[in-house]
N, C-alpha and C. Protein backbone atom coordinates (compact mmCIF):
# COMPACT_ATOMS: atom_id res chain seq x y z
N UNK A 1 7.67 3.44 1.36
CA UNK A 1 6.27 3.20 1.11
C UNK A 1 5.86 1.90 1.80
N UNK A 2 5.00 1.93 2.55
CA UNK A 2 4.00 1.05 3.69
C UNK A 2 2.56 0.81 2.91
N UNK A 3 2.61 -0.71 2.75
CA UNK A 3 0.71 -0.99 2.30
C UNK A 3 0.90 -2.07 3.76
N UNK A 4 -0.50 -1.88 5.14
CA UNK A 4 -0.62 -3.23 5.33
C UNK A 4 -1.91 -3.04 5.54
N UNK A 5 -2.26 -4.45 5.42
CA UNK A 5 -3.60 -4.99 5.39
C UNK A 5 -4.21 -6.30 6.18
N UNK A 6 -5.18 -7.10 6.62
CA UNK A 6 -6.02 -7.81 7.04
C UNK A 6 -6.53 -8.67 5.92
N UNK A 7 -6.27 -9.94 5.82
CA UNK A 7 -7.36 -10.79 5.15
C UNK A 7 -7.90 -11.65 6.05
N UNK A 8 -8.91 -12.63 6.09
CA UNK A 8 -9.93 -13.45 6.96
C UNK A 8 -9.27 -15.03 5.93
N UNK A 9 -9.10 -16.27 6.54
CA UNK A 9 -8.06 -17.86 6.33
C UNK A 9 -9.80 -18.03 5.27
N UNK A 10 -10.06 -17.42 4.54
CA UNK A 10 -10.98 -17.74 3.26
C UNK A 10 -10.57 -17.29 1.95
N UNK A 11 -10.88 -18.72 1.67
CA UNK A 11 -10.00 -18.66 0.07
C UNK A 11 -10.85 -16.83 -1.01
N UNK A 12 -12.39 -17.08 -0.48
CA UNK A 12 -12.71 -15.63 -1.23
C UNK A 12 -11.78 -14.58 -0.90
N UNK A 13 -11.20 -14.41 0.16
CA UNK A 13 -10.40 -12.99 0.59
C UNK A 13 -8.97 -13.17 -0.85
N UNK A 14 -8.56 -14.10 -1.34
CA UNK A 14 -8.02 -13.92 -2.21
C UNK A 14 -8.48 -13.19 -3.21
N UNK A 15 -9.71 -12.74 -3.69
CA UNK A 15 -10.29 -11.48 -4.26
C UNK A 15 -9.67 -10.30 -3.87
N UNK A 16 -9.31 -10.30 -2.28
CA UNK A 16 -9.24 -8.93 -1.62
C UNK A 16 -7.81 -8.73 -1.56
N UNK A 17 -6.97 -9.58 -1.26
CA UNK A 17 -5.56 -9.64 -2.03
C UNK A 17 -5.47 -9.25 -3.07
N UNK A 18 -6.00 -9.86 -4.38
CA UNK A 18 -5.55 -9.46 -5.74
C UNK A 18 -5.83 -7.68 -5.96
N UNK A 19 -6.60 -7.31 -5.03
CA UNK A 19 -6.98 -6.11 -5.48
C UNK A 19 -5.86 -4.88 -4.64
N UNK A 20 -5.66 -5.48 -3.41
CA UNK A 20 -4.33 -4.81 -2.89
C UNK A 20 -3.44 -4.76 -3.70
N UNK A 21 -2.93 -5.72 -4.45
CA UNK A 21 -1.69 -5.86 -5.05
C UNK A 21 -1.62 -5.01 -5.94
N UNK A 22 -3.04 -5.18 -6.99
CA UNK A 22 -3.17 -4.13 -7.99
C UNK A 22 -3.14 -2.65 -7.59
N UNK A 23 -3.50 -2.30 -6.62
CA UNK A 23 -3.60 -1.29 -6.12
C UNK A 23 -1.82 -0.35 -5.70
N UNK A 24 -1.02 -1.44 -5.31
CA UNK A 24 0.67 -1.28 -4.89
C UNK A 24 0.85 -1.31 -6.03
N UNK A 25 0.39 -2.03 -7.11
CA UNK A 25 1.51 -1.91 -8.43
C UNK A 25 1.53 -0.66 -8.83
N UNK A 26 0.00 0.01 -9.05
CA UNK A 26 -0.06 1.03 -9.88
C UNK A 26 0.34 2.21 -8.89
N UNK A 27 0.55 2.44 -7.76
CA UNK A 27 0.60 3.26 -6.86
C UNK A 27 2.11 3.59 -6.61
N UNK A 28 3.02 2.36 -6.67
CA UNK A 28 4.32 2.19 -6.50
C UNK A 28 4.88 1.81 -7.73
N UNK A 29 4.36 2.04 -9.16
CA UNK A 29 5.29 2.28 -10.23
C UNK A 29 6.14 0.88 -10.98
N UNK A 30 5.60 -0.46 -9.86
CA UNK A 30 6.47 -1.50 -10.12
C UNK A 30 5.99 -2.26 -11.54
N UNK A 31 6.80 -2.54 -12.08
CA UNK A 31 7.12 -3.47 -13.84
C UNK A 31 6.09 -4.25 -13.03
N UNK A 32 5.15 -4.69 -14.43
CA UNK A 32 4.19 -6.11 -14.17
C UNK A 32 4.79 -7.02 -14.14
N UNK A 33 6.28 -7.33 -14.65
CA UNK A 33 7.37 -9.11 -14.42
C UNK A 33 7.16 -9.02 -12.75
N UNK A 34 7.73 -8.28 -12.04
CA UNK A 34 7.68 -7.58 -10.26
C UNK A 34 6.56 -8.59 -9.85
N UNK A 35 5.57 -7.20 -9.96
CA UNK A 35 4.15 -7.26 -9.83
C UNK A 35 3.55 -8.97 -9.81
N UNK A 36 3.74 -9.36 -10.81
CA UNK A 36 3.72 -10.77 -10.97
C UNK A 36 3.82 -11.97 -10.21
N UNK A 37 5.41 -11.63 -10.33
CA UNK A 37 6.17 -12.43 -8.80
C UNK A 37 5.64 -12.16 -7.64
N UNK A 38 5.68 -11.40 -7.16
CA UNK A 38 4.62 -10.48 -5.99
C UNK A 38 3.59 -11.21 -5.81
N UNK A 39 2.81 -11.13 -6.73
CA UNK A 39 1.38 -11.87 -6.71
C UNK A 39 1.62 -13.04 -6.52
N UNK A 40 2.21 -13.93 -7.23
CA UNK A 40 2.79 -15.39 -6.99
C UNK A 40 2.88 -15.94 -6.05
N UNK A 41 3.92 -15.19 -5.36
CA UNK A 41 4.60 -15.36 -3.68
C UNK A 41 3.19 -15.14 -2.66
N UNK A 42 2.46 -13.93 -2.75
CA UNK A 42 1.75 -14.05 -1.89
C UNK A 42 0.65 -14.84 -2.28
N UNK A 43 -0.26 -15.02 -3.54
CA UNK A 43 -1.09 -16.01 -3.62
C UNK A 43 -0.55 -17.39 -2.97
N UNK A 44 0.61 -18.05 -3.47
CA UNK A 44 1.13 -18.92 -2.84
C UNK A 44 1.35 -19.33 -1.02
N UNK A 45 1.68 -19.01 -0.89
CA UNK A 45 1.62 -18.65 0.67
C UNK A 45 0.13 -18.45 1.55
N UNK A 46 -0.88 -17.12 0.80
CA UNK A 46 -1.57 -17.26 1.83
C UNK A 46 -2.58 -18.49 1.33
N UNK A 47 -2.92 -19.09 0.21
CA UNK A 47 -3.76 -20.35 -0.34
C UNK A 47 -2.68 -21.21 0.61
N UNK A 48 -1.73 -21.12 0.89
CA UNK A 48 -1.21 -22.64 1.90
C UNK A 48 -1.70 -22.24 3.24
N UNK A 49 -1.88 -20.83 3.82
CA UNK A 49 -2.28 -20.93 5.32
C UNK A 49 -3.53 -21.66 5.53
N UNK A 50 -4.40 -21.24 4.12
CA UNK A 50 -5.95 -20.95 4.27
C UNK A 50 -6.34 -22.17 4.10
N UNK A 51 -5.05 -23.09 3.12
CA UNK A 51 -5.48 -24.85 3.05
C UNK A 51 -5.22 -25.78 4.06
N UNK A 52 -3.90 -25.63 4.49
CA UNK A 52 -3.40 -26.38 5.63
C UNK A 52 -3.54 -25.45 6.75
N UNK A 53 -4.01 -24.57 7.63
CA UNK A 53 -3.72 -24.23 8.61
C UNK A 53 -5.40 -25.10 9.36
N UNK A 54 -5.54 -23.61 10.48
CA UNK A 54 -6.83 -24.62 10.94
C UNK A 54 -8.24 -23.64 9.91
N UNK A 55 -8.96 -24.39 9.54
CA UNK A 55 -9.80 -23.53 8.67
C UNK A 55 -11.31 -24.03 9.27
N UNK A 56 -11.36 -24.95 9.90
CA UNK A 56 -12.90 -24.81 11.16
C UNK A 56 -12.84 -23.31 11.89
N UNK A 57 -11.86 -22.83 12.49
CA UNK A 57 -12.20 -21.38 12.54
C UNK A 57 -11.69 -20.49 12.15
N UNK A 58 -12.08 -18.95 12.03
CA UNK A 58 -11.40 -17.99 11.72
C UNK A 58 -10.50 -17.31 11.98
N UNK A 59 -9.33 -16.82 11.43
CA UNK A 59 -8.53 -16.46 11.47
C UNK A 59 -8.04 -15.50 10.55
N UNK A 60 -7.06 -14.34 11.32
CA UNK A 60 -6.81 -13.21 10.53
C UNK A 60 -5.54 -13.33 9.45
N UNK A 61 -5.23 -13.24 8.34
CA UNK A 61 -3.59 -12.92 8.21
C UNK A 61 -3.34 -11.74 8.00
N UNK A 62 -2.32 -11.77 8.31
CA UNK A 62 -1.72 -10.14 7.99
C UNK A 62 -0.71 -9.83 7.18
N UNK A 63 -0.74 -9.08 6.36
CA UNK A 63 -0.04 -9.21 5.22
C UNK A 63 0.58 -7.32 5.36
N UNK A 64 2.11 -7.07 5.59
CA UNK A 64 2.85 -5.79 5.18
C UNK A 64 3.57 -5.84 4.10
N UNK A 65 3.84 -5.10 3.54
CA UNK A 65 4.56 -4.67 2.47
C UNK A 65 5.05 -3.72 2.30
N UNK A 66 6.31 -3.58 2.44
CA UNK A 66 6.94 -2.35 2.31
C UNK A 66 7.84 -2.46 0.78
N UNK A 67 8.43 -1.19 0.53
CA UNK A 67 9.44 -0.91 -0.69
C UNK A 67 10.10 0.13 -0.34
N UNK A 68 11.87 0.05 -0.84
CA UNK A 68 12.82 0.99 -0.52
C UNK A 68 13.18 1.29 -2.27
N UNK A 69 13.88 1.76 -2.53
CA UNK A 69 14.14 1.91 -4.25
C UNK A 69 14.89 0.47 -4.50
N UNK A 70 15.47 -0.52 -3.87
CA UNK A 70 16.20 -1.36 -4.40
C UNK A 70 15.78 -2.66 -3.68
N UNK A 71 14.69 -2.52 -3.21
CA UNK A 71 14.09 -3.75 -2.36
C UNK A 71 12.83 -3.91 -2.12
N UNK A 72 12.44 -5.04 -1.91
CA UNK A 72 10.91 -5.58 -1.95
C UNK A 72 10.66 -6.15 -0.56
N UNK A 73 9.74 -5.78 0.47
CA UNK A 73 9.71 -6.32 1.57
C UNK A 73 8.25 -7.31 1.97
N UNK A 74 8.02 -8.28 2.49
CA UNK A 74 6.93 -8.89 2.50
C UNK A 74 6.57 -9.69 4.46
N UNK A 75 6.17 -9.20 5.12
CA UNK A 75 5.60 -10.27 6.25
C UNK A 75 4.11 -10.44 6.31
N UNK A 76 4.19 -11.97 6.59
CA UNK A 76 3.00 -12.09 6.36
C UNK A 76 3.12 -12.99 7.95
N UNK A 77 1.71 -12.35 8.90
CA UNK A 77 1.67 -13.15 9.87
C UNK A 77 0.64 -13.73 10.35
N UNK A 78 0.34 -14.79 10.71
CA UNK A 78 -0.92 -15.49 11.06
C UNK A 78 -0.70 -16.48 12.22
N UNK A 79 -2.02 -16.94 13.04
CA UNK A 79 -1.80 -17.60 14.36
C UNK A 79 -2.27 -18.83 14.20
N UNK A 80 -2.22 -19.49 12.82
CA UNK A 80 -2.68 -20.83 12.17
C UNK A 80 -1.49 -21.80 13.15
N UNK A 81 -1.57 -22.81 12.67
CA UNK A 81 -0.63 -23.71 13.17
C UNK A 81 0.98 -23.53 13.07
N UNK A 82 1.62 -23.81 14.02
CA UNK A 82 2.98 -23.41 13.52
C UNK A 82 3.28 -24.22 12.23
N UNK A 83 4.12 -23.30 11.43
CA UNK A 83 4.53 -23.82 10.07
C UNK A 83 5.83 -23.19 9.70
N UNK A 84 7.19 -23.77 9.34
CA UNK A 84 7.88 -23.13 9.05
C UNK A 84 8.56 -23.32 7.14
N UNK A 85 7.73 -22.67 6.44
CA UNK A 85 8.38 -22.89 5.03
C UNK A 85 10.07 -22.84 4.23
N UNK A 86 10.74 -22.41 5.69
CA UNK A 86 12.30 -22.81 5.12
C UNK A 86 12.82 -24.03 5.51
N UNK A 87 11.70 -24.89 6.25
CA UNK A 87 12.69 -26.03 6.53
C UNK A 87 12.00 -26.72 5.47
N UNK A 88 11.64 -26.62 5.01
CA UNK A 88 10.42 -27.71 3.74
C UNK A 88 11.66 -27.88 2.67
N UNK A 89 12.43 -29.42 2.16
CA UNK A 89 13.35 -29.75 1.87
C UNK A 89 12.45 -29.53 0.09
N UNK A 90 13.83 -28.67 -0.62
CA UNK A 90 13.00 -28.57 -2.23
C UNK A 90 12.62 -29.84 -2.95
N UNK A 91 11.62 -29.69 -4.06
CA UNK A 91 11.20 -31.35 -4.39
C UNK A 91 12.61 -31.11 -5.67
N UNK A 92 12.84 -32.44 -5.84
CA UNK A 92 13.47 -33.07 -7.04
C UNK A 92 12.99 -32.65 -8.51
N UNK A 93 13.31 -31.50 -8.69
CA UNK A 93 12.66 -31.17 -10.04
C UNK A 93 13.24 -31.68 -11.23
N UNK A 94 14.61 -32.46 -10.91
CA UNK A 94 14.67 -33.50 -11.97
C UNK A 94 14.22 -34.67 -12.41
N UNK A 95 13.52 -35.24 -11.51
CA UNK A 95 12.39 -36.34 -12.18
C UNK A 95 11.13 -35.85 -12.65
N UNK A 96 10.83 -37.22 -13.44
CA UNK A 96 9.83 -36.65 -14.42
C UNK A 96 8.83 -36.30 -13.71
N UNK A 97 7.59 -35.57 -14.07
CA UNK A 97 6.85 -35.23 -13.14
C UNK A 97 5.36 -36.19 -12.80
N UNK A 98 5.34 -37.30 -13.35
CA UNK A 98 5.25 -38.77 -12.62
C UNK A 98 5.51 -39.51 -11.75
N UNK A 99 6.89 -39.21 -11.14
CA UNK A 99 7.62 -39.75 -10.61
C UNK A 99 7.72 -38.52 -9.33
N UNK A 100 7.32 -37.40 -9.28
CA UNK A 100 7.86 -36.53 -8.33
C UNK A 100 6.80 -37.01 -7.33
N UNK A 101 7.08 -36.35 -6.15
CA UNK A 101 6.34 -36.68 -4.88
C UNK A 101 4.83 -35.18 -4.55
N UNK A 102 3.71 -35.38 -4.22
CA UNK A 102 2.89 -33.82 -4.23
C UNK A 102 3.45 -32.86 -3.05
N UNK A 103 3.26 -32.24 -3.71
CA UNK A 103 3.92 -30.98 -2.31
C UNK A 103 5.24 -30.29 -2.62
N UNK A 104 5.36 -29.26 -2.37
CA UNK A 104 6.79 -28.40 -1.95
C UNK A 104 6.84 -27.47 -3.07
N UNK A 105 6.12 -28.04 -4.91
CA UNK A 105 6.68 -26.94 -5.80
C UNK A 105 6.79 -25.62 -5.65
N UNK A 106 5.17 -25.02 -4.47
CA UNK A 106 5.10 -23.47 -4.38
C UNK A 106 5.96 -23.12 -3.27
N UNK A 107 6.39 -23.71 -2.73
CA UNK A 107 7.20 -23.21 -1.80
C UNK A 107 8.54 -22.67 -2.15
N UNK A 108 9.22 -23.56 -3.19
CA UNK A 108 10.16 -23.91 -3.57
C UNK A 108 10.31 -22.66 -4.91
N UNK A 109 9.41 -22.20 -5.31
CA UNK A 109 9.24 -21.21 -6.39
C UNK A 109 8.93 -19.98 -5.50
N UNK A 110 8.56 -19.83 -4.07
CA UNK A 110 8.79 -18.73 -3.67
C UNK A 110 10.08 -18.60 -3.53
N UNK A 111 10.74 -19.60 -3.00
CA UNK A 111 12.13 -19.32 -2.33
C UNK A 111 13.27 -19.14 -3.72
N UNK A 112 12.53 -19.10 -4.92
CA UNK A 112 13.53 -19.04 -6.31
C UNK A 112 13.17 -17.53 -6.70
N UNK A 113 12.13 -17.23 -5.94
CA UNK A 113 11.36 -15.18 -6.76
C UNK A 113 12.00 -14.14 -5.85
N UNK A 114 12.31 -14.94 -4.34
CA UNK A 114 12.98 -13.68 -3.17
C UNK A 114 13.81 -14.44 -2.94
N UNK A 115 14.88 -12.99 -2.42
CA UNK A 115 16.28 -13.11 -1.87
C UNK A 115 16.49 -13.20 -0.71
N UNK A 116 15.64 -13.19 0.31
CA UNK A 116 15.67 -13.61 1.34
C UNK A 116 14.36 -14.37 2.15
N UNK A 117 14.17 -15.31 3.10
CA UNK A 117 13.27 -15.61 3.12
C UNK A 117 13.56 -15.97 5.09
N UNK A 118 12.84 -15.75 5.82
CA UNK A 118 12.84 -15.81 7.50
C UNK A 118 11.74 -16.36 8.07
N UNK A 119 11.56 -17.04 8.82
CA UNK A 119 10.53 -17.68 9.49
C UNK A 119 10.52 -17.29 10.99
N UNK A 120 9.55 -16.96 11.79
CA UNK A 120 9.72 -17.23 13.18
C UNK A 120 8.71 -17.46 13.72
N UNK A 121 8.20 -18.16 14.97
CA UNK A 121 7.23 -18.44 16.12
C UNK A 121 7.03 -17.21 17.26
N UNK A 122 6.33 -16.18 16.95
CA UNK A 122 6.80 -15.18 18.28
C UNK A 122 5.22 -15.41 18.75
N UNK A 123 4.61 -15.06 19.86
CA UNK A 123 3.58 -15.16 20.43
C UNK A 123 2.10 -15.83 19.42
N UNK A 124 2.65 -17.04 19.51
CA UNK A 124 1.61 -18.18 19.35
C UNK A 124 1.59 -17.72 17.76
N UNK A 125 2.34 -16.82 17.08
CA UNK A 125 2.01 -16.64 15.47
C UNK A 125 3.54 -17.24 14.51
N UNK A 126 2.56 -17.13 13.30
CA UNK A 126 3.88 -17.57 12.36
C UNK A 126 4.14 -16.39 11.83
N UNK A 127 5.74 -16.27 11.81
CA UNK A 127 6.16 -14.91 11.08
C UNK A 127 6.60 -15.07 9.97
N UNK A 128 6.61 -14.64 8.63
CA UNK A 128 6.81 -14.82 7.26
C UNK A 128 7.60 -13.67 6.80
N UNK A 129 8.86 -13.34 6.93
CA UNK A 129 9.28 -11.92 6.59
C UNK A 129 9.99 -12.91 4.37
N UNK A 130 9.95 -11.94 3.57
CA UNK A 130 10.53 -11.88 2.87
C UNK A 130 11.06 -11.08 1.90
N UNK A 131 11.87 -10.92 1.52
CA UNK A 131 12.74 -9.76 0.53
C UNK A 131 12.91 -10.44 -0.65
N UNK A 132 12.74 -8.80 -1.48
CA UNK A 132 13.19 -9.22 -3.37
C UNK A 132 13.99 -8.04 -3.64
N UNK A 133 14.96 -8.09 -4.00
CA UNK A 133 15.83 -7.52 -4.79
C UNK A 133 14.79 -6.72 -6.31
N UNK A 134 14.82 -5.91 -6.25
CA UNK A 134 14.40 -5.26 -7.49
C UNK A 134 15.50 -4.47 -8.30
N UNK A 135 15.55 -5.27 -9.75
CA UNK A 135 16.67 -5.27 -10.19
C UNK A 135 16.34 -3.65 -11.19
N UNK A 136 15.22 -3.94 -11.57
CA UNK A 136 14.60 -2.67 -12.35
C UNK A 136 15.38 -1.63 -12.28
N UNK A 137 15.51 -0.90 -10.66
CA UNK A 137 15.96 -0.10 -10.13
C UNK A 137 17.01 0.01 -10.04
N UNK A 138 17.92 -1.07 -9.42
CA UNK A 138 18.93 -0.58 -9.00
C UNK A 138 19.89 -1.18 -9.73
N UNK A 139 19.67 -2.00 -11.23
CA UNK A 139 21.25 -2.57 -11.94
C UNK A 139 21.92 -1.12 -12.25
């Protein structure tokens, strides 16, 4: 099963996300804990293109999603600034949270929801591939 789609680097298109997602959950059968995470990961991610990338102009992301019975697939690609979210060093979640530095938690909570996570630069875009193990299915 294949969902892909088009959003526009505006925080409203996160409307148009949430409604894709809802749309894969109920279509593809997945537990709302899933579903959840899902939402998480990609709210997370595309609110960082749409904050830090270039947002004076427009720009597309592209968001696929695939599912096999025992796996969760996610690329998300856009021609924002290069950015690579696996080199982003995790924050210190043992200090108090006074003391922590701003930045990295969502990143760092995607890379704790999927089992795999890939970055690449191919023609002037950022590539975002990521995988989840769906345990639902296949313990």
């Amino acid at each position: 099963m294949n969902i892909s789609f088009q959003i526009k680097n505006k925080l409203t298109e996160l409307v148009t996300l949430h409604a894709h997602l809802k749309n894969m959950q109920d279509d593809w059968a997945i537990s709302k804990k899933t579903a959840a995470q899902i939402n998480l990961v990609l709210d997370e991610l595309v609110t960082n293109i749409i904050e830090h990338g270039d947002s004076e102009n427009e720009h597309i992301i592209e968001i696929d999603l695939a599912r096999t019975d025992c796996e969760f697939s996610i690329v998300i690609t856009d021609d924002g600034p290069p950015f690579d979210p696996t080199l982003r060093t995790p924050p210190d979640t043992t200090l108090p949270v006074e003391e922590r530095q701003c930045g990295g938690l969502g990143i760092h909570l995607v890379r704790n929801l999927c089992s795999h996570c890939n970055y690449v630069r191919a023609n002037n875009k950022n590539i975002l591939t990521l995988k989840k193990n769906l345990q639902e299915k296949c313990s």
